[in-house]
C-alpha atoms as a PDB file:
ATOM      1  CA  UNK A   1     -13.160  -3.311   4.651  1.00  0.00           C
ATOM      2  CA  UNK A   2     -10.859  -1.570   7.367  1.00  0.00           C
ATOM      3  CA  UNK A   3      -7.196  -1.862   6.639  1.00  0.00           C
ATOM      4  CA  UNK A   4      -4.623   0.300   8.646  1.00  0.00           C
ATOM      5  CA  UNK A   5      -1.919   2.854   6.440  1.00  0.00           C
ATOM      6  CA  UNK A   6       0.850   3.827   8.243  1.00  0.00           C
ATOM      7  CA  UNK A   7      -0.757   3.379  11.527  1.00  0.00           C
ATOM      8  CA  UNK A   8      -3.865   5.196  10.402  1.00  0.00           C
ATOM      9  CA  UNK A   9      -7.925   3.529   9.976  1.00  0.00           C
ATOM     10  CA  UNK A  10      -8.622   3.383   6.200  1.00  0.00           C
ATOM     11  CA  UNK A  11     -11.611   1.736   3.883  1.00  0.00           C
ATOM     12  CA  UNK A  12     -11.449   0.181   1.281  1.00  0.00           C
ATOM     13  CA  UNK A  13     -13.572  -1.901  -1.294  1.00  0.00           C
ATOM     14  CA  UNK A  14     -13.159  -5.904  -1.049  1.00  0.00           C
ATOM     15  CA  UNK A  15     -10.319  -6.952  -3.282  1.00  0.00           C
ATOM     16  CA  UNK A  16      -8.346  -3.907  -3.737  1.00  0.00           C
ATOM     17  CA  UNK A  17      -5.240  -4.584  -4.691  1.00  0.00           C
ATOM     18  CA  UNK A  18      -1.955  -2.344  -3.765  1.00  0.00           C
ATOM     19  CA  UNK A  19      -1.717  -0.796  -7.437  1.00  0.00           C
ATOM     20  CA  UNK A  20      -5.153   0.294  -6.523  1.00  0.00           C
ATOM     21  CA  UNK A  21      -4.672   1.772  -3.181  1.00  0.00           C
ATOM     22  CA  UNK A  22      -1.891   3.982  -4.445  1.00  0.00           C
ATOM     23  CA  UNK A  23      -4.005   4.766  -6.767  1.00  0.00           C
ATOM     24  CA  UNK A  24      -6.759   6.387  -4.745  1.00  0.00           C
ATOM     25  CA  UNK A  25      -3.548   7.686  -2.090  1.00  0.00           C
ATOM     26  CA  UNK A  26      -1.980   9.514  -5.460  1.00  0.00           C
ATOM     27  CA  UNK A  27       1.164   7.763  -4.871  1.00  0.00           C
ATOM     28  CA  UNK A  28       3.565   6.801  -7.834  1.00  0.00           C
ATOM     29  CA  UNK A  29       4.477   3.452  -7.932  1.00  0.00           C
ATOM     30  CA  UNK A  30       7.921   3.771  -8.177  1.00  0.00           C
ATOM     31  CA  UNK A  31       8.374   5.854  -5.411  1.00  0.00           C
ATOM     32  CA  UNK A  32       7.414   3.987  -2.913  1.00  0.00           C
ATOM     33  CA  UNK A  33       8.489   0.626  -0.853  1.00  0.00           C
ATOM     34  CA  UNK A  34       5.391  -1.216   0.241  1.00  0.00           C
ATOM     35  CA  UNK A  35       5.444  -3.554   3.339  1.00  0.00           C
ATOM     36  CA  UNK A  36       2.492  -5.531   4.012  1.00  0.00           C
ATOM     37  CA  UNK A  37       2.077  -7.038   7.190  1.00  0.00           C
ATOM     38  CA  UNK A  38       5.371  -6.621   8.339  1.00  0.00           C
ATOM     39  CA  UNK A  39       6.935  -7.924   4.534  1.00  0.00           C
ATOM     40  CA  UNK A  40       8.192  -6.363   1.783  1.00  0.00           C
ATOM     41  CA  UNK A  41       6.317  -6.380  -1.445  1.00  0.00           C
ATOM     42  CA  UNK A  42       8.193  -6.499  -4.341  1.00  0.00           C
ATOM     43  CA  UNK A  43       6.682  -3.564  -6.828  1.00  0.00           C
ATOM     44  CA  UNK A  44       5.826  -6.012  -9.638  1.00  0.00           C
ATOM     45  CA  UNK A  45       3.425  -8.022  -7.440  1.00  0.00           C
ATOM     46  CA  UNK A  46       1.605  -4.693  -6.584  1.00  0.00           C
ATOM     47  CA  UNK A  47      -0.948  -5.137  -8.898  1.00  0.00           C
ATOM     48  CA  UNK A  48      -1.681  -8.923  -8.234  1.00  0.00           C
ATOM     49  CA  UNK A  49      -1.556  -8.460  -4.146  1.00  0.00           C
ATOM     50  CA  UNK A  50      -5.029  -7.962  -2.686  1.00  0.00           C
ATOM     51  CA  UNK A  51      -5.396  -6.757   0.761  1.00  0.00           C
ATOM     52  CA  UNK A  52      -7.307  -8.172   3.200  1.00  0.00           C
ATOM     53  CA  UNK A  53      -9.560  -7.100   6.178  1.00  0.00           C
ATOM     54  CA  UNK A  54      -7.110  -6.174   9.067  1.00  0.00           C
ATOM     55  CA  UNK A  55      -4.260  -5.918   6.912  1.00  0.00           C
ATOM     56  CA  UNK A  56      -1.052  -3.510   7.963  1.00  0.00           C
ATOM     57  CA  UNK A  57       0.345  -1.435   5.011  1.00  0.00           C
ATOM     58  CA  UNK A  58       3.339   0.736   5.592  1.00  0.00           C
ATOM     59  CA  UNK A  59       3.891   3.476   3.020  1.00  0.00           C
ATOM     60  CA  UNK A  60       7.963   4.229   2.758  1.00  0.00           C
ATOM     61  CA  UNK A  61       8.040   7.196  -0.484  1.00  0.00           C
ATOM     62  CA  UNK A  62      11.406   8.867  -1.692  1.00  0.00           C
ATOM     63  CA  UNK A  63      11.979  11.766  -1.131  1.00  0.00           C
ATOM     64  CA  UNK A  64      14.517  13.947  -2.898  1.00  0.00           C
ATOM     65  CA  UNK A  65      16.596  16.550  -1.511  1.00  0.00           C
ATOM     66  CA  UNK A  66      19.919  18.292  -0.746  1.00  0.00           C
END
C-alpha cells in the first residue's frame, strides 16, 4: 500500500498501524507528534490507528538544542 511521509512515496504492508511505522522509520514514540490526514493523533491511539491506502502522515520529532 502507498502512503505519503512528510510529502515523500512510502510502502507499507496492509494494516500497519502508526506504532508500527515508527517502528520500521526508528522513531521513538515519544518524540514525535503524528498528524494523519491533516489531524492530530493523540500518542496513545498510535498503536490502534491503521493507515490506509492514500493516507497523509506528517512526522513533527523534537529536537533538543541550545
Amino acid at each position: 500500500m502507498h502512503i505519503l511521509v512528510n510529502g515523500n512515496e512510502h510502502n507499507i504492508m496492509a494494516g500497519t498501524t502508526l506504532s508500527q511505522l515508527l517502528d520500521e522509520l526508528k522513531i521513538e514514540a515519544g518524540h514525535v507528534v503524528i498528524e494523519l490526514n491533516r489531524n492530530i493523533v493523540p500518542q496513545q491511539q498510535f498503536s490502534t490507528t491503521t493507515l490506509n491506502t492514500n493516507d497523509e502522515v506528517e512526522l513533527i520529532q523534537f529536537v533538543g538544542g541550545g
